[in-house]
N, C-alpha and C. Protein backbone atom coordinates (compact mmCIF):
# COMPACT_ATOMS: atom_id res chain seq x y z
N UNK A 1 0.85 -1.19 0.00
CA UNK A 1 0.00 0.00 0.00
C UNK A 1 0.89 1.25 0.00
N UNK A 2 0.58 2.20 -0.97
CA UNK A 2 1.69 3.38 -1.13
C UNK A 2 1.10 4.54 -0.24
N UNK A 3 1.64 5.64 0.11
CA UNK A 3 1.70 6.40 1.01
C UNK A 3 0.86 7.54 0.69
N UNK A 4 0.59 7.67 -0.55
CA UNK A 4 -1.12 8.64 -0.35
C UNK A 4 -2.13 7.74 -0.30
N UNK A 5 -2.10 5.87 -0.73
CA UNK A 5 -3.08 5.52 -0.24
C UNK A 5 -3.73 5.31 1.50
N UNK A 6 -2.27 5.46 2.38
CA UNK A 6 -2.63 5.24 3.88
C UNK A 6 -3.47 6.92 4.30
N UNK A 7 -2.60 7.93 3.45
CA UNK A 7 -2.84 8.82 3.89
C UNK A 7 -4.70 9.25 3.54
N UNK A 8 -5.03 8.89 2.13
CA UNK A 8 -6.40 8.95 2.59
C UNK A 8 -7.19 7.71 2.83
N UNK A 9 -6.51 6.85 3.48
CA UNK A 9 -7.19 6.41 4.70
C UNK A 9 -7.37 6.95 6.30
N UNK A 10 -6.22 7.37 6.47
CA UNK A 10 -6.03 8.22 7.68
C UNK A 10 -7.27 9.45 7.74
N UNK A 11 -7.37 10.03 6.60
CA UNK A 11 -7.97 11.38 6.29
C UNK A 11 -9.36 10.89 6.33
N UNK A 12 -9.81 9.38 5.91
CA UNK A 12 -11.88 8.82 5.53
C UNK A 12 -11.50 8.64 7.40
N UNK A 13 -10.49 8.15 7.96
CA UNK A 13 -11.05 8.16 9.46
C UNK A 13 -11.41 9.42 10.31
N UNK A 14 -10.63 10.20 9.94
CA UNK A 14 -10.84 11.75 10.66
C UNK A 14 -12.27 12.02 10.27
N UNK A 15 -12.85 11.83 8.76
CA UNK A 15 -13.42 12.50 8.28
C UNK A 15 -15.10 11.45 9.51
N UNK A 16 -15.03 9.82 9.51
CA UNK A 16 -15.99 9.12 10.61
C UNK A 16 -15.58 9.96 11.69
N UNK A 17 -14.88 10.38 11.81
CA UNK A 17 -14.40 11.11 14.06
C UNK A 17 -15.43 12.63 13.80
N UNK A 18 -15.04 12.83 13.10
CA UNK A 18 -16.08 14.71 12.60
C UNK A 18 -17.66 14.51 12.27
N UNK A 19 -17.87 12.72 11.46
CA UNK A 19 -19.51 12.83 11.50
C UNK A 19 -19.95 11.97 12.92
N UNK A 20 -19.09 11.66 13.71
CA UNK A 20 -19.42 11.38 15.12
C UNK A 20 -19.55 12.45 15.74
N UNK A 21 -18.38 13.50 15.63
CA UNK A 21 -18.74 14.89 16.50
C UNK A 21 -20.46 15.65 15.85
N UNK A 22 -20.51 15.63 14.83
CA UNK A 22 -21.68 16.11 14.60
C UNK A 22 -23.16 15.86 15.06
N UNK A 23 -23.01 14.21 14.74
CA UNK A 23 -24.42 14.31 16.03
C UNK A 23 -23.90 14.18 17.11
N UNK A 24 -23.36 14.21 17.71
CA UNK A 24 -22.90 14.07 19.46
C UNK A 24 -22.85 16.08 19.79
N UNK A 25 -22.96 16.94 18.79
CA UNK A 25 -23.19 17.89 18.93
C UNK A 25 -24.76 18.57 18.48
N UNK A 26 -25.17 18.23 17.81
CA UNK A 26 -26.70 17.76 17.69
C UNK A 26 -27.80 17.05 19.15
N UNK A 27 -27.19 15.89 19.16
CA UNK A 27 -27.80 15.44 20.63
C UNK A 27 -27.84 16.66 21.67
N UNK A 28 -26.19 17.26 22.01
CA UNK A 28 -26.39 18.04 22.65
C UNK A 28 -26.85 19.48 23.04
N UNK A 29 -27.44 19.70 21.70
CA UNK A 29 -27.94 21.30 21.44
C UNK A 29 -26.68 22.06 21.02
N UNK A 30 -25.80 21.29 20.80
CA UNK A 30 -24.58 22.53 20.46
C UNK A 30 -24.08 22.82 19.45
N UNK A 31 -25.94 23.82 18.49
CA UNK A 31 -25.66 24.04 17.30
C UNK A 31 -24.63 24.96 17.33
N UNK A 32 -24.00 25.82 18.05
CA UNK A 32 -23.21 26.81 17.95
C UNK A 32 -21.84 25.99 17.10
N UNK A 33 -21.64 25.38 17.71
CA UNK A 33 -20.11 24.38 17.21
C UNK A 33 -20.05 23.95 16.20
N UNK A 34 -21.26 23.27 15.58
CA UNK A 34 -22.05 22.49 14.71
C UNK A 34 -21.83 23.41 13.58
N UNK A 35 -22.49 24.49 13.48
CA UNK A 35 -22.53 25.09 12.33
C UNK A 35 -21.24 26.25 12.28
N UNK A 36 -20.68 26.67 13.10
CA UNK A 36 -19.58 27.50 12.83
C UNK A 36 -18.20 27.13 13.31
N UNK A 37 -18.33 25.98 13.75
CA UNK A 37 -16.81 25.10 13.72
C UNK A 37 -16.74 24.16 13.07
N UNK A 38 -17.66 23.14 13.86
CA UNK A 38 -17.91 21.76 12.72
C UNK A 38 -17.29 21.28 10.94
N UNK A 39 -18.80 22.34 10.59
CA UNK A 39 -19.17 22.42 9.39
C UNK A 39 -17.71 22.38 8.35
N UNK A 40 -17.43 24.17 9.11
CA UNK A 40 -16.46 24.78 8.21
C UNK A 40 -14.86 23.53 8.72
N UNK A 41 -14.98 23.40 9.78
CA UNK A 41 -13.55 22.59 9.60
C UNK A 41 -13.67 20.88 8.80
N UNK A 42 -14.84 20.49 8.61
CA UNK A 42 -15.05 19.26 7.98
C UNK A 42 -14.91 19.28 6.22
N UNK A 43 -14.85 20.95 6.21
CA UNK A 43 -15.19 21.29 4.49
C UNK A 43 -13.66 21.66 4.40
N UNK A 44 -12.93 22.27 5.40
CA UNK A 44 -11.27 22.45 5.18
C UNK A 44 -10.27 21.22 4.96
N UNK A 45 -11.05 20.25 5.92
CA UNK A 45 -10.15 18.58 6.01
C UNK A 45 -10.20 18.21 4.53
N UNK A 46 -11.58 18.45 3.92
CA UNK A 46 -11.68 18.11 2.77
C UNK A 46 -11.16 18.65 1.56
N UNK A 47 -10.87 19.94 1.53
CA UNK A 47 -10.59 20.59 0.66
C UNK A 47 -9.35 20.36 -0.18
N UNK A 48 -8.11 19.43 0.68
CA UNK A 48 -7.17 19.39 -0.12
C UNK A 48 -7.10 18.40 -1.16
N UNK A 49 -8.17 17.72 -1.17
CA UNK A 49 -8.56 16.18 -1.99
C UNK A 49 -8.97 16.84 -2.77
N UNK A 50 -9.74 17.92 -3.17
CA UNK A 50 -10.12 18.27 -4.39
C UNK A 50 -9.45 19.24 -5.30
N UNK A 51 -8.46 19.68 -4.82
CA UNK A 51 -7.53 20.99 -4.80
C UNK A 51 -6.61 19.71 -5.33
N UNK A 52 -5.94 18.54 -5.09
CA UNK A 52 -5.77 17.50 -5.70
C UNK A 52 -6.15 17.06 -6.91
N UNK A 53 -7.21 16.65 -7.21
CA UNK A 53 -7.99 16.52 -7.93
C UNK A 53 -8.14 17.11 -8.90
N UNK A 54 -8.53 18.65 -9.13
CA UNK A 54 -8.68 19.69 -9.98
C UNK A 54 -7.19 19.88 -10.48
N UNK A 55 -6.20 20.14 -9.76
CA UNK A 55 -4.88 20.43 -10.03
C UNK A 55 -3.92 18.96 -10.36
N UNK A 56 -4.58 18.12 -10.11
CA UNK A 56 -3.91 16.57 -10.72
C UNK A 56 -2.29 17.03 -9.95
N UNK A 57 -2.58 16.81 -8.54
CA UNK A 57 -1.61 17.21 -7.83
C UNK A 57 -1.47 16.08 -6.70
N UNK A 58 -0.15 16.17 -6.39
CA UNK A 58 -0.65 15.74 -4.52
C UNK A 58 0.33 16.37 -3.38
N UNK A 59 0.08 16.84 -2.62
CA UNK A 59 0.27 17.32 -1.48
C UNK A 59 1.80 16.57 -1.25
N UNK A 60 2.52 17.34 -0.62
CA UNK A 60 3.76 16.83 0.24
C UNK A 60 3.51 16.02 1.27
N UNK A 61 3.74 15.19 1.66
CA UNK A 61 3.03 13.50 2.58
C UNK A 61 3.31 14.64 3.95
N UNK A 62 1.73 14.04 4.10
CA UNK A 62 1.78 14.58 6.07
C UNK A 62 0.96 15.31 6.12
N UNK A 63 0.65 16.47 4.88
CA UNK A 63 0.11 17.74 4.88
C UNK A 63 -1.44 17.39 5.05
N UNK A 64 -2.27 16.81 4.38
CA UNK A 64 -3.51 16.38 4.83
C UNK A 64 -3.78 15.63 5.75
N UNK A 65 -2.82 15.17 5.96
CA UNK A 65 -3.67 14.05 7.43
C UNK A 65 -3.43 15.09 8.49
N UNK A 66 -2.27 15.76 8.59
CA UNK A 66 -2.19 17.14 9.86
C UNK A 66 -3.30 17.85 9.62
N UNK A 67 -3.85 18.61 8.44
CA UNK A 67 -4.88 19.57 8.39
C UNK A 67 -5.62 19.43 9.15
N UNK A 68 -6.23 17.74 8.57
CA UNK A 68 -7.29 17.18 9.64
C UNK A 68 -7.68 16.81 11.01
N UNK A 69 -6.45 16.59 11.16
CA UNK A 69 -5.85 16.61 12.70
C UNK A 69 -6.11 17.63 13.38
N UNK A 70 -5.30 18.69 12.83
CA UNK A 70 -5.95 20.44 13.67
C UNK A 70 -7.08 20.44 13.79
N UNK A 71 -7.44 20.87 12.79
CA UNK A 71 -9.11 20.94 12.58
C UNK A 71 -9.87 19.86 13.51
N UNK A 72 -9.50 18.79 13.71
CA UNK A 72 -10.54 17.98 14.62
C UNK A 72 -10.22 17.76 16.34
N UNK A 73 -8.69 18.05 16.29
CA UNK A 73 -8.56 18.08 17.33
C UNK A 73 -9.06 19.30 17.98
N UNK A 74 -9.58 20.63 17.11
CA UNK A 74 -10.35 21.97 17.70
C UNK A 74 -11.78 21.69 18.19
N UNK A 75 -12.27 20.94 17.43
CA UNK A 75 -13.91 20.75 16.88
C UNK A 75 -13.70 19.12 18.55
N UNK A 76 -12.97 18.33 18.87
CA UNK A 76 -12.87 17.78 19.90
C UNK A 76 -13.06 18.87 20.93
N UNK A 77 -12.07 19.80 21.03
CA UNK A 77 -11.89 20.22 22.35
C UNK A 77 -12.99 21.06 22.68
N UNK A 78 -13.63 21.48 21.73
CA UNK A 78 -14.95 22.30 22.01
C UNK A 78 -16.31 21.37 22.74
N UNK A 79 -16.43 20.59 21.83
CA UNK A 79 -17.53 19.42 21.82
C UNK A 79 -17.53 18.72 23.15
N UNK A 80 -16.23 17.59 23.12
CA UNK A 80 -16.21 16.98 23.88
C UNK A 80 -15.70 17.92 25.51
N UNK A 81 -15.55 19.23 25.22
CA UNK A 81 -15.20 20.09 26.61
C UNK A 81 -13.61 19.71 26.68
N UNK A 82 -13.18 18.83 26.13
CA UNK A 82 -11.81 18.71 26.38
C UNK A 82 -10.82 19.69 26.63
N UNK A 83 -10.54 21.04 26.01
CA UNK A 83 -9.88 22.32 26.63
C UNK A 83 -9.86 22.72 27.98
N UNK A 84 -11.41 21.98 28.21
CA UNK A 84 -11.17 22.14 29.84
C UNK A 84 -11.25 20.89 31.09
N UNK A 85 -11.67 20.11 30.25
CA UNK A 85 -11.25 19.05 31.08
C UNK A 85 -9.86 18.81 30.92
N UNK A 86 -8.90 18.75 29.96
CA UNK A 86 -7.57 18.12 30.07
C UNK A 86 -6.76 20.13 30.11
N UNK A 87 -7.41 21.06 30.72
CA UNK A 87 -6.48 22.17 30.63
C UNK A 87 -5.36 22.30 31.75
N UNK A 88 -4.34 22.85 31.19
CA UNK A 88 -4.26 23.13 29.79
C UNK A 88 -3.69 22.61 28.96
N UNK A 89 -2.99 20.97 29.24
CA UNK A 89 -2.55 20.61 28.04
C UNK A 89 -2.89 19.94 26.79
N UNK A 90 -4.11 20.12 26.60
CA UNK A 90 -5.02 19.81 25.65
C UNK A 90 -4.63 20.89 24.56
N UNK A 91 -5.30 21.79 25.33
CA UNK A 91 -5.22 22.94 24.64
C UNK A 91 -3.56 23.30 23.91
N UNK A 92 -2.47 22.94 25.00
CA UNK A 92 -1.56 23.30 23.84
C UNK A 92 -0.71 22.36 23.23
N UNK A 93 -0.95 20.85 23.34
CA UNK A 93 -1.07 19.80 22.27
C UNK A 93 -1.57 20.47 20.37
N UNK A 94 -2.69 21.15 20.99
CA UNK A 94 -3.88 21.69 19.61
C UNK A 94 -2.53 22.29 19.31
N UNK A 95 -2.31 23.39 20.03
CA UNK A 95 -1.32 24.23 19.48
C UNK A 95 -0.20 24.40 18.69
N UNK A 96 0.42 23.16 19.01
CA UNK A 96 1.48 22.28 18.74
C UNK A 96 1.23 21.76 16.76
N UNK A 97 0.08 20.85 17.07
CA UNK A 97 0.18 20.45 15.77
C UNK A 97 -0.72 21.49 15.10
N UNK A 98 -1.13 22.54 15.31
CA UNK A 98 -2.07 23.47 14.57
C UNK A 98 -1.05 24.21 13.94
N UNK A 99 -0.03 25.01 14.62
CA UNK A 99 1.33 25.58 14.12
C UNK A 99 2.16 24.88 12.98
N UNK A 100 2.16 23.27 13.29
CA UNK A 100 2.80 22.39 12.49
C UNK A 100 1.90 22.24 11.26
N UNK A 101 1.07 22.16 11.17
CA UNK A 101 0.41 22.16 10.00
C UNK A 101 -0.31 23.45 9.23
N UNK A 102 -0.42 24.33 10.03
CA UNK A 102 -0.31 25.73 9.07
C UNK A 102 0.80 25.83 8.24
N UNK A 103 2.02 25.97 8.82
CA UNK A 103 3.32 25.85 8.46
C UNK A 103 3.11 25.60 7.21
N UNK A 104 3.34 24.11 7.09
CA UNK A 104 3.27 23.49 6.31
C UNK A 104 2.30 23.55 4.85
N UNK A 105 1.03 24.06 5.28
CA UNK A 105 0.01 24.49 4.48
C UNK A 105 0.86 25.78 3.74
N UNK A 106 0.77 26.48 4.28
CA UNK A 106 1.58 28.01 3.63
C UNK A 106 2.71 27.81 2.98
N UNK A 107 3.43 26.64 3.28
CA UNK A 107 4.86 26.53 2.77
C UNK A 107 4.34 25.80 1.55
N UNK A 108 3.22 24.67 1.34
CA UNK A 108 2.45 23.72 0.21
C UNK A 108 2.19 24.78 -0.76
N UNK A 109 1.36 26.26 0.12
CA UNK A 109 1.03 27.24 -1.30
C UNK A 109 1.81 27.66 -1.75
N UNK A 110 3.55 27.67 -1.28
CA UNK A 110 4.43 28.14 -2.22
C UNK A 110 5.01 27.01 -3.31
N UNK A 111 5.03 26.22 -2.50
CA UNK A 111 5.27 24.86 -4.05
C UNK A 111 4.45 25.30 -4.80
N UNK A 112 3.42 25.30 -4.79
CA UNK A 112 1.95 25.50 -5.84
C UNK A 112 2.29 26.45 -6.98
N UNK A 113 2.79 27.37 -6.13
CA UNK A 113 3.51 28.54 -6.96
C UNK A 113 4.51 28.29 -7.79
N UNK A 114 5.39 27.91 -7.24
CA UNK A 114 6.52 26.89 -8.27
C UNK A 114 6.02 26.55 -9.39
N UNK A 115 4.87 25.19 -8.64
CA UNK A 115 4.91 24.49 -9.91
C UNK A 115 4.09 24.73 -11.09
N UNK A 116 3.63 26.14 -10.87
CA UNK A 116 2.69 26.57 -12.10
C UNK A 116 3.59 27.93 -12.64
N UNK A 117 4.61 28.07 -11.85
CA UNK A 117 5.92 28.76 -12.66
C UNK A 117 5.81 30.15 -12.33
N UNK A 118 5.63 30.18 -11.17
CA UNK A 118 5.70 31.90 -10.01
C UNK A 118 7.11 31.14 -9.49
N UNK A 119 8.09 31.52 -9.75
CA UNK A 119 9.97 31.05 -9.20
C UNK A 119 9.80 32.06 -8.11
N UNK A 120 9.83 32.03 -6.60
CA UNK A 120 10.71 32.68 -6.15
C UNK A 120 11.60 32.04 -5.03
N UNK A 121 12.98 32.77 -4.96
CA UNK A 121 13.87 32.41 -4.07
C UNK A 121 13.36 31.25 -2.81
N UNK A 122 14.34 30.52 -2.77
CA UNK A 122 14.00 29.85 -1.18
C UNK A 122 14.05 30.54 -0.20
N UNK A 123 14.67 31.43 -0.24
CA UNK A 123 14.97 32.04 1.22
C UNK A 123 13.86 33.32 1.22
N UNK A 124 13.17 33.52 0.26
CA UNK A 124 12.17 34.46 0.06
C UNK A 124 10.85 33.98 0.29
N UNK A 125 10.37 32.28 0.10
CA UNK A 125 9.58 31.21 0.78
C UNK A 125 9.78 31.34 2.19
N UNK A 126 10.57 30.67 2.37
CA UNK A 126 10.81 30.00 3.85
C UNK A 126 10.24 31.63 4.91
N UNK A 127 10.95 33.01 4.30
CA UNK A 127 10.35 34.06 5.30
C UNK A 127 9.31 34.36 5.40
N UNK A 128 8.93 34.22 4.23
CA UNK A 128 6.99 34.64 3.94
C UNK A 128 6.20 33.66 4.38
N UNK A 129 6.76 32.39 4.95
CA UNK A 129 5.96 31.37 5.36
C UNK A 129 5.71 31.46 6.69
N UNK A 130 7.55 32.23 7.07
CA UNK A 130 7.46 31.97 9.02
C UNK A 130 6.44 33.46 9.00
N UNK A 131 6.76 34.11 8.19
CA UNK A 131 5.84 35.77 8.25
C UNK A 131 4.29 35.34 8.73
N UNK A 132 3.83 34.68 7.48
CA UNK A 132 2.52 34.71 7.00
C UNK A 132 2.27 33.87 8.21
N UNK A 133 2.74 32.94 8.82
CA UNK A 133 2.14 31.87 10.30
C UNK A 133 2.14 32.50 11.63
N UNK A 134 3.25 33.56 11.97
CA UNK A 134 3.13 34.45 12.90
C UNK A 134 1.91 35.35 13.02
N UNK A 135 1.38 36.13 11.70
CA UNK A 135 0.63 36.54 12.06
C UNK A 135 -0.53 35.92 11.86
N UNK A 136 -0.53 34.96 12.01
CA UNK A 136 -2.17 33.73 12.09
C UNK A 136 -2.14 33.58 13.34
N UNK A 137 -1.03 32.99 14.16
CA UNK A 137 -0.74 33.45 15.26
C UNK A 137 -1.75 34.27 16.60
N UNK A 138 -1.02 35.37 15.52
CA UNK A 138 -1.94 36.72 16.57
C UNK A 138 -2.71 36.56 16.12
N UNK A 139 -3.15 36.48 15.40
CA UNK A 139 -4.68 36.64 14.75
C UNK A 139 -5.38 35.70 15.79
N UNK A 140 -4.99 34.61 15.88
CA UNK A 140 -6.09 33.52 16.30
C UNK A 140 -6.25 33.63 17.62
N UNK A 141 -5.33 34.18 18.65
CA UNK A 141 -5.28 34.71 19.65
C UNK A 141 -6.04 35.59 20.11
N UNK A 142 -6.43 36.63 19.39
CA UNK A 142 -7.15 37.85 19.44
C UNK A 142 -8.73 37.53 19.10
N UNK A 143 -9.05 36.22 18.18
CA UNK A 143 -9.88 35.67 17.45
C UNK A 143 -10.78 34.69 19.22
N UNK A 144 -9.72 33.99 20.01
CA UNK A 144 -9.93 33.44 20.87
C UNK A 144 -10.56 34.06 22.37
N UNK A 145 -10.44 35.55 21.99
CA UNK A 145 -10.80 36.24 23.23
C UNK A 145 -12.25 36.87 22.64
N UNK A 146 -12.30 36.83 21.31
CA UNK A 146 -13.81 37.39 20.76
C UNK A 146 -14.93 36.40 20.78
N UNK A 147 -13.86 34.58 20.21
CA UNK A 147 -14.51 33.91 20.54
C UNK A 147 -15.82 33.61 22.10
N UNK A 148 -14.82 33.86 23.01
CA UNK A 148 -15.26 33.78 24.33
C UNK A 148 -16.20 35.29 24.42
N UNK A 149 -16.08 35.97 24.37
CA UNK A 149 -17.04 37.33 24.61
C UNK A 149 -18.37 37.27 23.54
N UNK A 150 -18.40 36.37 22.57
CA UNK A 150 -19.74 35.98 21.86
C UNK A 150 -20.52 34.68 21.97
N UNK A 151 -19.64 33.81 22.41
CA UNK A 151 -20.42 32.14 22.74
C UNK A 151 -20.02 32.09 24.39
N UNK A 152 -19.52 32.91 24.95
CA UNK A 152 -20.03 32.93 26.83
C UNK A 152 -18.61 31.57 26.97
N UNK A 153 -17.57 31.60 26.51
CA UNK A 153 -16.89 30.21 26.51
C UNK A 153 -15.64 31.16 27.58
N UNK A 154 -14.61 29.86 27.62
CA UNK A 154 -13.70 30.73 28.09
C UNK A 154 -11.97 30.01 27.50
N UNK A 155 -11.94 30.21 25.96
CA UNK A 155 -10.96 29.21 25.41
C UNK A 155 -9.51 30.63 25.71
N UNK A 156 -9.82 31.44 26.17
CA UNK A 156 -8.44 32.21 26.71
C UNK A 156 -8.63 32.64 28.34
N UNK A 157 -7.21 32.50 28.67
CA UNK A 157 -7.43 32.62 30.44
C UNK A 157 -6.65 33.36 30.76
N UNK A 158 -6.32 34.70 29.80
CA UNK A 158 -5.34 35.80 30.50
C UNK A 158 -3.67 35.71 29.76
N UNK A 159 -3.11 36.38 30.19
CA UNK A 159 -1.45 36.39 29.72
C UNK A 159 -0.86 35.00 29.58
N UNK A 160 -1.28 34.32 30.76
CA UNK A 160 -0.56 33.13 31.35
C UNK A 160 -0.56 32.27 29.82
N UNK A 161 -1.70 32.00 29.75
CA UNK A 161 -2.53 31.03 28.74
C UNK A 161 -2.06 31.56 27.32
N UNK A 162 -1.99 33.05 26.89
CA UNK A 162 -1.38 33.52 25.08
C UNK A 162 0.14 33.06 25.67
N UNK A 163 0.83 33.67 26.52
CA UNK A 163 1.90 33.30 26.61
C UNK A 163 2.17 31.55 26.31
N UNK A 164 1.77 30.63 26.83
CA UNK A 164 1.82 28.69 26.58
C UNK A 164 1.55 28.80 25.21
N UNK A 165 0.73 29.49 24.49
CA UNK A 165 -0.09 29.18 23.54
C UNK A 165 0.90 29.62 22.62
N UNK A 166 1.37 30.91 22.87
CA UNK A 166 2.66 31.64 21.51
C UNK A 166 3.76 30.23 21.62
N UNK A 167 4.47 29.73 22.60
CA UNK A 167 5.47 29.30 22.94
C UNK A 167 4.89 27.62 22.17
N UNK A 168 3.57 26.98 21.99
CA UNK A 168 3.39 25.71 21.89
C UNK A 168 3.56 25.86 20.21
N UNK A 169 2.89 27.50 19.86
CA UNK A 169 2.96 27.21 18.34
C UNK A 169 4.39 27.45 17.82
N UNK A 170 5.38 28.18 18.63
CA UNK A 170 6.75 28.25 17.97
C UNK A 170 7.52 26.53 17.99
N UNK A 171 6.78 26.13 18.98
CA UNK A 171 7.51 24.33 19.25
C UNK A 171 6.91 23.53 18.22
N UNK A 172 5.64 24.31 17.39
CA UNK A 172 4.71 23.27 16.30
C UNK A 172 5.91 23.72 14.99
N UNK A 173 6.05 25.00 14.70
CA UNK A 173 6.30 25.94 13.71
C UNK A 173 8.43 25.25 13.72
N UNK A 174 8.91 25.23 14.59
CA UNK A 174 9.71 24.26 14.88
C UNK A 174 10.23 23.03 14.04
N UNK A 175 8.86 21.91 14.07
CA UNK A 175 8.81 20.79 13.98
C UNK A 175 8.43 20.72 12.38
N UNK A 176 7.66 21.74 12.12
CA UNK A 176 7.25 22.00 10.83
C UNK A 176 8.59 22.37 9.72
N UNK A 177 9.66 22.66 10.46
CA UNK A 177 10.70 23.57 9.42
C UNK A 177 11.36 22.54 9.49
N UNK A 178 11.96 21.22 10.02
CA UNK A 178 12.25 20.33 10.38
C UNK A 178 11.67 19.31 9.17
N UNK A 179 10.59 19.57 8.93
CA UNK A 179 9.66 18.53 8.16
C UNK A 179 10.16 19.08 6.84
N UNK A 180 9.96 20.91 6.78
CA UNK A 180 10.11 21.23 5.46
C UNK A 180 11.76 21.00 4.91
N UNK A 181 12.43 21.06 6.05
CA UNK A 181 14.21 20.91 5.61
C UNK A 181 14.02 19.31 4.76
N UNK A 182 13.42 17.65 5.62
CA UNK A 182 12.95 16.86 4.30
C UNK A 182 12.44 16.89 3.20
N UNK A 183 11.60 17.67 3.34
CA UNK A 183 11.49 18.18 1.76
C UNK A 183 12.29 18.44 0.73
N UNK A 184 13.08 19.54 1.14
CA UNK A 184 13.51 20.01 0.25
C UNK A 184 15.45 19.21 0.08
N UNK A 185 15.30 18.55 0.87
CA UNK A 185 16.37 17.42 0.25
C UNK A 185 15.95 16.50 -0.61
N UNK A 186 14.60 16.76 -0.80
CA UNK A 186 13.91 15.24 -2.04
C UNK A 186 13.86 16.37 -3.27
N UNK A 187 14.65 17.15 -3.31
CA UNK A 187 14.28 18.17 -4.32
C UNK A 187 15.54 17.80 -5.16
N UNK A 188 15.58 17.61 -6.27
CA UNK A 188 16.79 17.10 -7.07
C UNK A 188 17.79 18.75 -7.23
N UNK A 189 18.78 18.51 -7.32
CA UNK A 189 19.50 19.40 -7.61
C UNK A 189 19.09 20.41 -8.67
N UNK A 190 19.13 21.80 -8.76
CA UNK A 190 18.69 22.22 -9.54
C UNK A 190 17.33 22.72 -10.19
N UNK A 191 16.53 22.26 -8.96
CA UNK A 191 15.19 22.02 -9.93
C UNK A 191 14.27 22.78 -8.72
N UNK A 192 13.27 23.07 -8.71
CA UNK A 192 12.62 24.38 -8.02
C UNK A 192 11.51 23.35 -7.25
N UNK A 193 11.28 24.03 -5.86
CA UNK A 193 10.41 23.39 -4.65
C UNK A 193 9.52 22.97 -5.54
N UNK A 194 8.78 23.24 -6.47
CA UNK A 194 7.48 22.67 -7.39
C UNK A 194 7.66 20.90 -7.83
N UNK A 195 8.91 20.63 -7.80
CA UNK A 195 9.20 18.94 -7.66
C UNK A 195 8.60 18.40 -6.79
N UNK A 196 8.19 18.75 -5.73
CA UNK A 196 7.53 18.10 -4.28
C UNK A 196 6.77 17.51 -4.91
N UNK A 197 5.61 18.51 -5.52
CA UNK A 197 4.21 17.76 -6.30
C UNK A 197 4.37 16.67 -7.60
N UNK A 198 5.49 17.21 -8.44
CA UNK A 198 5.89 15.87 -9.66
C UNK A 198 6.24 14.75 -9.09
N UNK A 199 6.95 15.14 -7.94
CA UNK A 199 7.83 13.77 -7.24
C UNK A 199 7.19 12.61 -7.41
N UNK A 200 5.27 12.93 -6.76
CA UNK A 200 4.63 11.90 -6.53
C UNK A 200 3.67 11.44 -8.08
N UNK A 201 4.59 11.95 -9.58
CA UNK A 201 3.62 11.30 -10.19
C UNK A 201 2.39 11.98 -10.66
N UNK A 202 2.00 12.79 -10.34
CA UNK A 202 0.75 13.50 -10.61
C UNK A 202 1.10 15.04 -11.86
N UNK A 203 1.36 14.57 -12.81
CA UNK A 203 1.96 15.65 -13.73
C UNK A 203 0.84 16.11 -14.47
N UNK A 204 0.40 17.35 -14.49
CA UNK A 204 -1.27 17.88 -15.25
C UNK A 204 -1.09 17.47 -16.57
């Protein structure tokens, strides 16, 4: 069995764990989650299969089964209360691989770029990637305290808590540059990050 076939196997299981969260959020009245977490993160897990598909592409191995991962491990911690039953290291587990797979996502849209023949520098990637994830970063941080002041929740707990939370995604963002340094040793000499996607065979 070759390695995008495990991977969307990995990805049809996430995708049974998200239509379990759905009625188990249904049962519990918690359309709030349902329709503005749920939904949208079950349509993101999915999105790179068709973005695949359309582009007769495939992803750098890891990158979809992490998406899904974030995304469900969020749509868990809400649902099942887990942020606060296992706080806080639930919460910055999420963090961890949410950083790691943004990363990675942002660094995928610059292959993309490559391989439809936008060239730019590696070292002009790699900054715009750590750029563009920092400020998702803040963003989501700031996103987490609005969260709580409109659904009555309490997924931020003061300095203490952005502070774990900055520090879990630099340890994800980390692990992610780590992943991308393999990458780009499968890159033949000479030849531009857009190989990631030929590597595997999928030539439009």
């Amino acid at each position: 069995m070759n390695l995008r076939r495990i991977e969307n196997l990995v990805l049809g299981l996430f995708v049974l764990i998200f239509l379990y969260y759905a009625l188990q959020a249904l049962v519990i009245g918690d359309t709030f989650r349902f329709f503005v977490v749920l939904i949208p993160a079950l349509a993101f897990s999915l999105l790179p299969l068709a973005v695949e598909y359309i582009g007769k592409i495939t992803f750098p191995a890891g990158v979809k089964p992490l998406i899904a991962l974030a995304l469900l491990l969020h749509v868990a911690g809400g649902i099942d209360r887990f942020y606060w039953k296992f706080a806080p290291f639930y919460d910055k587990v999420a963090h961890v691989v949410s950083a790691l797979a943004l990363l990675l996502v942002i660094f995928t849209f610059f292959v993309a770029l490559d391989y439809y023949g936008v060239r730019l520098k590696l070292r002009t990637v790699i900054l715009a990637t750590i750029t563009i994830t920092v400020v998702f970063f803040v963003a989501w941080e700031v996103t987490e305290f609005y969260i709580d002041v409109l659904a009555k929740t309490s997924y931020n707990n003061g300095m203490g808590d952005t502070i774990g939370d900055l520090i879990s995604d630099v340890i994800g963002s980390a692990l992610a540059l780590l992943v991308i340094r393999y990458y780009l040793s499968r890159v033949p000499p000479g030849k531009g990050i857009g190989e990631l996607f030929r590597k595997r065979g999928h030539i439009p």
